[in-house]
C-alpha atoms as a PDB file:
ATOM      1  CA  UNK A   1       6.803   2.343  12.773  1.00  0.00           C
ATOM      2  CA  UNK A   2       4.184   2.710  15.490  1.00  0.00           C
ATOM      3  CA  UNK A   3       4.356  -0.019  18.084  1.00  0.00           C
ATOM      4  CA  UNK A   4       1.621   0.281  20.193  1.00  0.00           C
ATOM      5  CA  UNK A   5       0.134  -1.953  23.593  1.00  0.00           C
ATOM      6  CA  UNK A   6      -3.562  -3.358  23.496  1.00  0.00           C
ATOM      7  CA  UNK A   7      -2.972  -5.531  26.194  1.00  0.00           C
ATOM      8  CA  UNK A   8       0.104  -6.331  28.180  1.00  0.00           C
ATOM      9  CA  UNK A   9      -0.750  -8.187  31.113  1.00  0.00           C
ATOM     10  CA  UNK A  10       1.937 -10.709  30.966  1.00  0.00           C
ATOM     11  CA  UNK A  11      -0.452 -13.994  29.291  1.00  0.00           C
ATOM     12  CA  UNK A  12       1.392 -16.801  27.873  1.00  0.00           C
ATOM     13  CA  UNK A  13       0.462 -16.222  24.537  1.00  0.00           C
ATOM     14  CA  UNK A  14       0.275 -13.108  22.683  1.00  0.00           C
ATOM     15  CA  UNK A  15      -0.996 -11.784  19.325  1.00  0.00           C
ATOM     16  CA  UNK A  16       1.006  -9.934  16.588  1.00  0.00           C
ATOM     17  CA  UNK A  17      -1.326  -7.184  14.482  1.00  0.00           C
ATOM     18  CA  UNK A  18       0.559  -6.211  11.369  1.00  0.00           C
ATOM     19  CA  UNK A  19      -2.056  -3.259  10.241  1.00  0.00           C
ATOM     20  CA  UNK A  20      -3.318  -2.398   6.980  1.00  0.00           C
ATOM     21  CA  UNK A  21      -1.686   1.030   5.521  1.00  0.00           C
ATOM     22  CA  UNK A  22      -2.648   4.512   6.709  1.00  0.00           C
ATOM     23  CA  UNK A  23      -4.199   2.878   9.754  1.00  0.00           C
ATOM     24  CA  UNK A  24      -3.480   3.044  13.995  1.00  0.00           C
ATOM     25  CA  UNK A  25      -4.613   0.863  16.653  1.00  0.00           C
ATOM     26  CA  UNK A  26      -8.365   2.695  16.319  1.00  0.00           C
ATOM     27  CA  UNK A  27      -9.012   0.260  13.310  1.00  0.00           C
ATOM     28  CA  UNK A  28      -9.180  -2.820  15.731  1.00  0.00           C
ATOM     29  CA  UNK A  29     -10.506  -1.284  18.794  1.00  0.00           C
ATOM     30  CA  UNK A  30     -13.767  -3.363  18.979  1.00  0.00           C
ATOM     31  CA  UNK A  31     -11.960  -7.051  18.505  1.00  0.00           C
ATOM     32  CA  UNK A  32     -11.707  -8.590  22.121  1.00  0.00           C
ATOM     33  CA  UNK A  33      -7.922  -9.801  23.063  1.00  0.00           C
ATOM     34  CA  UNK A  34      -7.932 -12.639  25.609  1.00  0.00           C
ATOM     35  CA  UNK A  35      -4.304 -12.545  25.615  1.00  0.00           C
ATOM     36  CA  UNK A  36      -1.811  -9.803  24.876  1.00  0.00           C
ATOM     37  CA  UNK A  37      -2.014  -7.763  21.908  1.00  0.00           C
ATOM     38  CA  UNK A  38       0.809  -6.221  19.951  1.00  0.00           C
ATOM     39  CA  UNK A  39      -0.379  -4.092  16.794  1.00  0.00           C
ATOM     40  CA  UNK A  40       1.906  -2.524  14.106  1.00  0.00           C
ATOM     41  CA  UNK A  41       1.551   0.081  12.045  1.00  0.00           C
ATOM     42  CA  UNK A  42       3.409   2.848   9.621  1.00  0.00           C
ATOM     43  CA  UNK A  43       5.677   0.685   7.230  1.00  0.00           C
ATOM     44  CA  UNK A  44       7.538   3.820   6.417  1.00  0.00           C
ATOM     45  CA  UNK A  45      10.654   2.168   7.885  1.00  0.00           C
ATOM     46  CA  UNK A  46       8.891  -1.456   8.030  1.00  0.00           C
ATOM     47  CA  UNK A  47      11.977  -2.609  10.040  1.00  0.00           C
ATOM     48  CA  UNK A  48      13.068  -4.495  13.289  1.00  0.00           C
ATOM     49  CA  UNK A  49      14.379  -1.501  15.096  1.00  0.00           C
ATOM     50  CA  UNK A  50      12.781  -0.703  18.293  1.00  0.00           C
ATOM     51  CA  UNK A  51      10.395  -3.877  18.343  1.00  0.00           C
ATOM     52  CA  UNK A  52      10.446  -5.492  21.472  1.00  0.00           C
ATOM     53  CA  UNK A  53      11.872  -8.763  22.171  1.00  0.00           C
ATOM     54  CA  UNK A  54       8.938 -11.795  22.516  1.00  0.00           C
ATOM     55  CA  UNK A  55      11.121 -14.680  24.174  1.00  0.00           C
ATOM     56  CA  UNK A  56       8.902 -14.572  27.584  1.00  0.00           C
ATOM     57  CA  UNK A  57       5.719 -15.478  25.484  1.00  0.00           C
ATOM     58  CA  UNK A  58       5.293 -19.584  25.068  1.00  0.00           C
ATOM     59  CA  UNK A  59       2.896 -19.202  22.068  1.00  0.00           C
ATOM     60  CA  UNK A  60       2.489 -16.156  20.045  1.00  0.00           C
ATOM     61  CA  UNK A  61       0.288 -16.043  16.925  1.00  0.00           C
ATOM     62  CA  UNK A  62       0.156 -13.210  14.005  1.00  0.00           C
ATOM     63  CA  UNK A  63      -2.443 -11.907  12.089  1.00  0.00           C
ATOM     64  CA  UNK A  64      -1.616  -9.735   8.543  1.00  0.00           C
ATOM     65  CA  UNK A  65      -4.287  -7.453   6.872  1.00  0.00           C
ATOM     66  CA  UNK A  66      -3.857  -5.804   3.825  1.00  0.00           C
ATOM     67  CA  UNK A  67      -0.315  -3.741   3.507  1.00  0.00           C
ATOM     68  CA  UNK A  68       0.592  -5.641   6.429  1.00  0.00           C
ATOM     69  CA  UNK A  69       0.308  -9.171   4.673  1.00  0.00           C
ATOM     70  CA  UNK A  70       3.327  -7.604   2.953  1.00  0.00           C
ATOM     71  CA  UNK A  71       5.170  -6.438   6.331  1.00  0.00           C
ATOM     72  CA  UNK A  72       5.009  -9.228   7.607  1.00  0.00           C
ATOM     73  CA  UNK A  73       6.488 -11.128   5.474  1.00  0.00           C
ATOM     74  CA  UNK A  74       9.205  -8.898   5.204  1.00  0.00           C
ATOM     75  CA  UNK A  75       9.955  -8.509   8.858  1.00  0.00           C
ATOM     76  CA  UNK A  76       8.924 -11.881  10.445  1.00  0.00           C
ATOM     77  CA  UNK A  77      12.228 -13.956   9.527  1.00  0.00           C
ATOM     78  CA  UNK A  78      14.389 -10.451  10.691  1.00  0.00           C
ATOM     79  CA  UNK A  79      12.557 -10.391  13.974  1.00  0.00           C
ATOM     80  CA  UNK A  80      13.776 -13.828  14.695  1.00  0.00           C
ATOM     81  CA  UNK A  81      10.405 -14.981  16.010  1.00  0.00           C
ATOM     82  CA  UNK A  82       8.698 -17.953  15.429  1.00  0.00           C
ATOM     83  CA  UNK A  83       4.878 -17.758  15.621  1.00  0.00           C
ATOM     84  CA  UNK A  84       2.759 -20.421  16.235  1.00  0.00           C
ATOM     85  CA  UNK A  85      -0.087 -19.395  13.860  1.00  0.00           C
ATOM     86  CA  UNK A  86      -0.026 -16.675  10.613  1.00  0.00           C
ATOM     87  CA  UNK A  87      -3.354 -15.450   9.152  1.00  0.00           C
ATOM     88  CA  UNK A  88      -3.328 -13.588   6.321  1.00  0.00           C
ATOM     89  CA  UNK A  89      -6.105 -11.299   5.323  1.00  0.00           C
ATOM     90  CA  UNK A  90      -6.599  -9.482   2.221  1.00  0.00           C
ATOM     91  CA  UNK A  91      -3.062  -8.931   0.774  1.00  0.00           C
ATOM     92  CA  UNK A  92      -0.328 -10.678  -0.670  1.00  0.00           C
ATOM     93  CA  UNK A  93       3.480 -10.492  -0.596  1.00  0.00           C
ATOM     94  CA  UNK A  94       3.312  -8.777  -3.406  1.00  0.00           C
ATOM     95  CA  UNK A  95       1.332  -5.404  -2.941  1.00  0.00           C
ATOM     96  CA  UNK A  96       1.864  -4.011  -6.276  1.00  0.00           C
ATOM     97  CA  UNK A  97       1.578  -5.886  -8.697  1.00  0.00           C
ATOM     98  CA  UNK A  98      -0.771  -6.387 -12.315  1.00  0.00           C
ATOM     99  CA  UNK A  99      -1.346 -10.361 -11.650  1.00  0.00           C
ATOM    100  CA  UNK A 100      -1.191 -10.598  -7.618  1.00  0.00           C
ATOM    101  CA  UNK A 101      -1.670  -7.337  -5.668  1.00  0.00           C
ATOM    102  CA  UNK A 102      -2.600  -3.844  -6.206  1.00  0.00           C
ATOM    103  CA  UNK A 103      -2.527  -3.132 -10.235  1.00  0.00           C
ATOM    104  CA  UNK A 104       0.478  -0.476 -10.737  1.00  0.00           C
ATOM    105  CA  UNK A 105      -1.764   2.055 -12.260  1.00  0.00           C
ATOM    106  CA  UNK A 106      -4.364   2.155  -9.540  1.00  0.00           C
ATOM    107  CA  UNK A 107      -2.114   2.699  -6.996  1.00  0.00           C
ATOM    108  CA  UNK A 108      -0.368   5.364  -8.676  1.00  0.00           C
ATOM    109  CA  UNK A 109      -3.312   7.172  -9.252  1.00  0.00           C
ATOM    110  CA  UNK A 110      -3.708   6.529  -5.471  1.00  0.00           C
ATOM    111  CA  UNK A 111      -0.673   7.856  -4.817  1.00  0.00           C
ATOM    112  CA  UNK A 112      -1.411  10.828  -6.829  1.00  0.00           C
ATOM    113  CA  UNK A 113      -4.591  11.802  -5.502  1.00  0.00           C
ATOM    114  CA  UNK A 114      -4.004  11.561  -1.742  1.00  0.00           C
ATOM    115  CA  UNK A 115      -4.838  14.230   0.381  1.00  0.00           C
ATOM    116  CA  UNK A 116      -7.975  14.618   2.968  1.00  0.00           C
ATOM    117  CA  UNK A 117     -10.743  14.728   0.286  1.00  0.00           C
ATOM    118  CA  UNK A 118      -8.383  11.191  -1.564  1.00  0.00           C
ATOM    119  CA  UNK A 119      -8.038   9.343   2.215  1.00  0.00           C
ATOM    120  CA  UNK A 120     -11.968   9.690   2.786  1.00  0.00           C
ATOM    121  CA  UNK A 121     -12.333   8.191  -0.643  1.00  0.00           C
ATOM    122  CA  UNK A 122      -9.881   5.366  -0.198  1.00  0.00           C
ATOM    123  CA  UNK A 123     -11.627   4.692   3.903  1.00  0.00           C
ATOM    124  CA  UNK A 124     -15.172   4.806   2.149  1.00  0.00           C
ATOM    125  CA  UNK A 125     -14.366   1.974  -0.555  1.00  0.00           C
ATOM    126  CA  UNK A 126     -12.728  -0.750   2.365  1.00  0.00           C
ATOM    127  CA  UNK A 127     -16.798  -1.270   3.384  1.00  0.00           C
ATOM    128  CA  UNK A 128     -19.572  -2.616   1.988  1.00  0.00           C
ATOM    129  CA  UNK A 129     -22.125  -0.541   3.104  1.00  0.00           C
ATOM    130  CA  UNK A 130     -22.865   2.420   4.910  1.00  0.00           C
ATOM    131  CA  UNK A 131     -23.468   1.207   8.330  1.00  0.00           C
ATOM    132  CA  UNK A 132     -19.481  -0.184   8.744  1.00  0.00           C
ATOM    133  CA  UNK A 133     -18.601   3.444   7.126  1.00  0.00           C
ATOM    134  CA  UNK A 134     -20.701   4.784   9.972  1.00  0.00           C
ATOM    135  CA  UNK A 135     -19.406   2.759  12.342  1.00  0.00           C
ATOM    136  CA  UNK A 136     -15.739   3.038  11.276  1.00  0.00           C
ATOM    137  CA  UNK A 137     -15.850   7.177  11.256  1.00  0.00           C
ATOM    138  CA  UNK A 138     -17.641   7.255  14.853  1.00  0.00           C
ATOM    139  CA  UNK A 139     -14.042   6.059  15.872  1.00  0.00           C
ATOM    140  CA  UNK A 140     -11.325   7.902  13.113  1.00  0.00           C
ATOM    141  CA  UNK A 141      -7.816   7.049  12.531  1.00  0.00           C
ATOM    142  CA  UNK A 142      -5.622   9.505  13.907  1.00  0.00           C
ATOM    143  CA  UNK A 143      -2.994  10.134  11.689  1.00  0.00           C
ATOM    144  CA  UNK A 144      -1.435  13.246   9.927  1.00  0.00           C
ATOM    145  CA  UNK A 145      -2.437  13.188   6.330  1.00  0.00           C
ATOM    146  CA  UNK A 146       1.548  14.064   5.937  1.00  0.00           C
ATOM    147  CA  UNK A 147       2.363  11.112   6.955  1.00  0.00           C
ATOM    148  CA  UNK A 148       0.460   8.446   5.394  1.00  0.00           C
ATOM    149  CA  UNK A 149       1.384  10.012   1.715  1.00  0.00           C
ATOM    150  CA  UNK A 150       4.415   9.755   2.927  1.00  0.00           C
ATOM    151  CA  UNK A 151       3.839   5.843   4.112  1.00  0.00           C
ATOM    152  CA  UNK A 152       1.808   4.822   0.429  1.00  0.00           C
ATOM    153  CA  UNK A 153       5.270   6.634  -1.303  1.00  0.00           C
ATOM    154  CA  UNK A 154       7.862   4.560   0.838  1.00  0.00           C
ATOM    155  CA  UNK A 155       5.847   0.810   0.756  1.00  0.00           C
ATOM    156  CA  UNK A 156       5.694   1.484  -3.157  1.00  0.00           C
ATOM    157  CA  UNK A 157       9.555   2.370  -3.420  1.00  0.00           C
ATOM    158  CA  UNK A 158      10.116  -0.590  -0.420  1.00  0.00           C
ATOM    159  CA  UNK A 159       7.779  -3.584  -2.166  1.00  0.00           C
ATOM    160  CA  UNK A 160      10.095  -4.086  -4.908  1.00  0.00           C
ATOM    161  CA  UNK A 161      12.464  -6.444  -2.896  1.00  0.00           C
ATOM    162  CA  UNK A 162      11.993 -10.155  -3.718  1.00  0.00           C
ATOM    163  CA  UNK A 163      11.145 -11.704  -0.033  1.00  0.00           C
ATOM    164  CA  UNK A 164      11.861 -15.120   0.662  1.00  0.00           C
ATOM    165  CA  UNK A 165       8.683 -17.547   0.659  1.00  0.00           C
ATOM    166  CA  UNK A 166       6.529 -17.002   4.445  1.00  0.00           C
ATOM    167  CA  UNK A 167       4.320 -19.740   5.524  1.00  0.00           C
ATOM    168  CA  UNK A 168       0.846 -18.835   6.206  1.00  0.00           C
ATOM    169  CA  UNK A 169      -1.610 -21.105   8.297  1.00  0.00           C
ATOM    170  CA  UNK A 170      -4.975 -19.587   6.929  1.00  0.00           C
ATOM    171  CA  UNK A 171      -5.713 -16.874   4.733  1.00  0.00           C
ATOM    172  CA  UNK A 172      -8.789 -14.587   4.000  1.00  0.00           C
ATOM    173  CA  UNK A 173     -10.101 -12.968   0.932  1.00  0.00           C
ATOM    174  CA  UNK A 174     -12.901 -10.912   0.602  1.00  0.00           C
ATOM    175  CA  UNK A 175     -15.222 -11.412  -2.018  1.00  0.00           C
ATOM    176  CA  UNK A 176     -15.833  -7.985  -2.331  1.00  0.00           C
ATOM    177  CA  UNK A 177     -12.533  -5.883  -1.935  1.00  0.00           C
ATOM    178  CA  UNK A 178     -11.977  -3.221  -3.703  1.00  0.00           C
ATOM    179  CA  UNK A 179      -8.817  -2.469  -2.531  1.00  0.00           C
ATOM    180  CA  UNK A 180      -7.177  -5.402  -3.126  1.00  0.00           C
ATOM    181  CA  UNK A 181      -9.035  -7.077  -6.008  1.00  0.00           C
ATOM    182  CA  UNK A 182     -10.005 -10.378  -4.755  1.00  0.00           C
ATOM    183  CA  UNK A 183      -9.622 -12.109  -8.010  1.00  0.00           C
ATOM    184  CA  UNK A 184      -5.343 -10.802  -7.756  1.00  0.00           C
ATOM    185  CA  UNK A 185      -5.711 -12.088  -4.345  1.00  0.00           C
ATOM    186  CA  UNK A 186      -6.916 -15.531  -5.429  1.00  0.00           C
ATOM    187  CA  UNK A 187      -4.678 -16.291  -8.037  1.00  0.00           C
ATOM    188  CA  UNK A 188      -1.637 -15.293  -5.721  1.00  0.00           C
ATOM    189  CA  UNK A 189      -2.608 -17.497  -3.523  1.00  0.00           C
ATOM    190  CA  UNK A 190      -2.839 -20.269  -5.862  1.00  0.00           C
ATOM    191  CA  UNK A 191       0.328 -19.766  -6.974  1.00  0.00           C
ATOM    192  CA  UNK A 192       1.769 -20.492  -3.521  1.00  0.00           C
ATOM    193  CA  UNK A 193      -0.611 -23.544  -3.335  1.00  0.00           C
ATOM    194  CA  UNK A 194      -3.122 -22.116  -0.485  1.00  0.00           C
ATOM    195  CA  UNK A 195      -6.627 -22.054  -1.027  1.00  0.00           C
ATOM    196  CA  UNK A 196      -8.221 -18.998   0.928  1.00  0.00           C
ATOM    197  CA  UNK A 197     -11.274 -18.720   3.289  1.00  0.00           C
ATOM    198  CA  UNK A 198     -13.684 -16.806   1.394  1.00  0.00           C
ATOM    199  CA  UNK A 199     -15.197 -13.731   2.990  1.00  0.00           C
ATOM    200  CA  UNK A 200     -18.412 -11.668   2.417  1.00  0.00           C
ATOM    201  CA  UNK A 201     -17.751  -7.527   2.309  1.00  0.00           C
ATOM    202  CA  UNK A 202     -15.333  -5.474   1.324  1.00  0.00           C
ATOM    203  CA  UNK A 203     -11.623  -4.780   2.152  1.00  0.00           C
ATOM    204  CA  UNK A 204     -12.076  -4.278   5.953  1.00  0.00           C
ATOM    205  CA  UNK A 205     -13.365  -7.471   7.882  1.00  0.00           C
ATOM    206  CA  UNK A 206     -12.906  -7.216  10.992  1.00  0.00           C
ATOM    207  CA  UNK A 207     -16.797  -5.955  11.460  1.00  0.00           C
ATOM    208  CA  UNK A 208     -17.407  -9.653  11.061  1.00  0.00           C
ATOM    209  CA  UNK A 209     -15.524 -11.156  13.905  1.00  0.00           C
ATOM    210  CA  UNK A 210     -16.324  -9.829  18.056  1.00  0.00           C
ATOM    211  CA  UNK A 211     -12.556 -11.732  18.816  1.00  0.00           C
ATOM    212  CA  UNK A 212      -9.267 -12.524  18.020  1.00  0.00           C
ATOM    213  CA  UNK A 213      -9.849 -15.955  18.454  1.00  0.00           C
ATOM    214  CA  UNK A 214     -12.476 -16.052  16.075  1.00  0.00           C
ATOM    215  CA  UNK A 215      -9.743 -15.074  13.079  1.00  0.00           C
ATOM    216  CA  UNK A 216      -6.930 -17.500  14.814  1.00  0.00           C
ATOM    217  CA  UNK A 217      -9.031 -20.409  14.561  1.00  0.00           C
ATOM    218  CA  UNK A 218      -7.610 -23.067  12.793  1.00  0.00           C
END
């Protein structure tokens, strides 16, 4: 799993990123941090193992998107942490599924047809317009092609496990994801009795906000 810095400066407070899949730090680069900033990504071994202990911090706060909705919720009650504030943005617990996450058959097909040309594809359908594509590419995920077929392989095999129930303070869906179909999204999180934020755009948000504190709102 990559583990990487934003912002360590020693704040009270800090905020947990659990990124979306195939992404790095580069996918949040524009989103100010006004206190430290821990982001996540590569759930190829979406484990405890290496992350670093958070017992100095008096308040820390997490934010999920996509794939790491799931991730979260896996590794949250192994970390032994107790946030303050979860947000949940377009994903689920349950990233495969027919009724509540990814339908099976897309993401095999996904699966299937990952390579460069597939990866472009997949990047070019989280936005809703050209201008976010534009802006997304001027700053491109760096990340071996390898190993993020290797990362959509190992969440599919991974996602099966039943996870225990994760409470979530707020939760976004996207009107228009096509990723994660919002209407999957919806009735997931009406089976957990939440009723979701509703978004404008597509799978990636985070074009809409300037700040963490602007998603952490409650």
């Amino acid at each position: 799993m990559r583990i990487e810095w934003v912002c360590k400066k020693g704040t009270p407070g800090i905020t947990v990123f659990f990124n979306g899949w195939g992404m790095d730090v580069h996918a949040v680069r524009h989103l100010e941090p006004e206190e430290d900033l821990l982001v996540l990504s590569d759930y190829r071994q979406p484990d405890t193992v290496g992350l670093p202990s958070l017992v100095t911090y008096d308040r820390i706060r997490v934010v999920a998107w996509s794939m790491g909705v799931w991730a979260a919720a896996r590794m949250l009650p192994e970390w032994g942490i107790h946030p303050a504030c979860t947000v949940a943005i377009n994903g689920t617990a349950c990233p495969i599924h027919d009724a509540w996450g990814i339908p099976s058959r897309i993401y095999a097909l996904t699966e299937r047809g990952m390579n460069i040309a597939g990866r472009e594809k997949f990047i070019r359908r989280m936005f809703a317009n050209e201008e976010e594509i534009h802006r997304f590419l001027e700053h491109p995920i760096v990340r071996p092609i390898e190993e993020v077929c290797e990362e959509l392989t190992l969440i599919r095999e991974q996602s099966t496990a039943r996870l225990k129930a994760f409470p979530w303070n707020k939760v976004y869906v996207s009107s228009g994801d096509l990723i994660f179909p919002a209407t999957n999204q919806q009735a997931y999180w009406n089976a957990q009795g939440i009723i979701p934020i509703s978004l404008g755009g597509g799978h990636y948000p985070f074009y809409r906000f300037s700040a963490w504190e602007e998603i952490l709102q409650l």
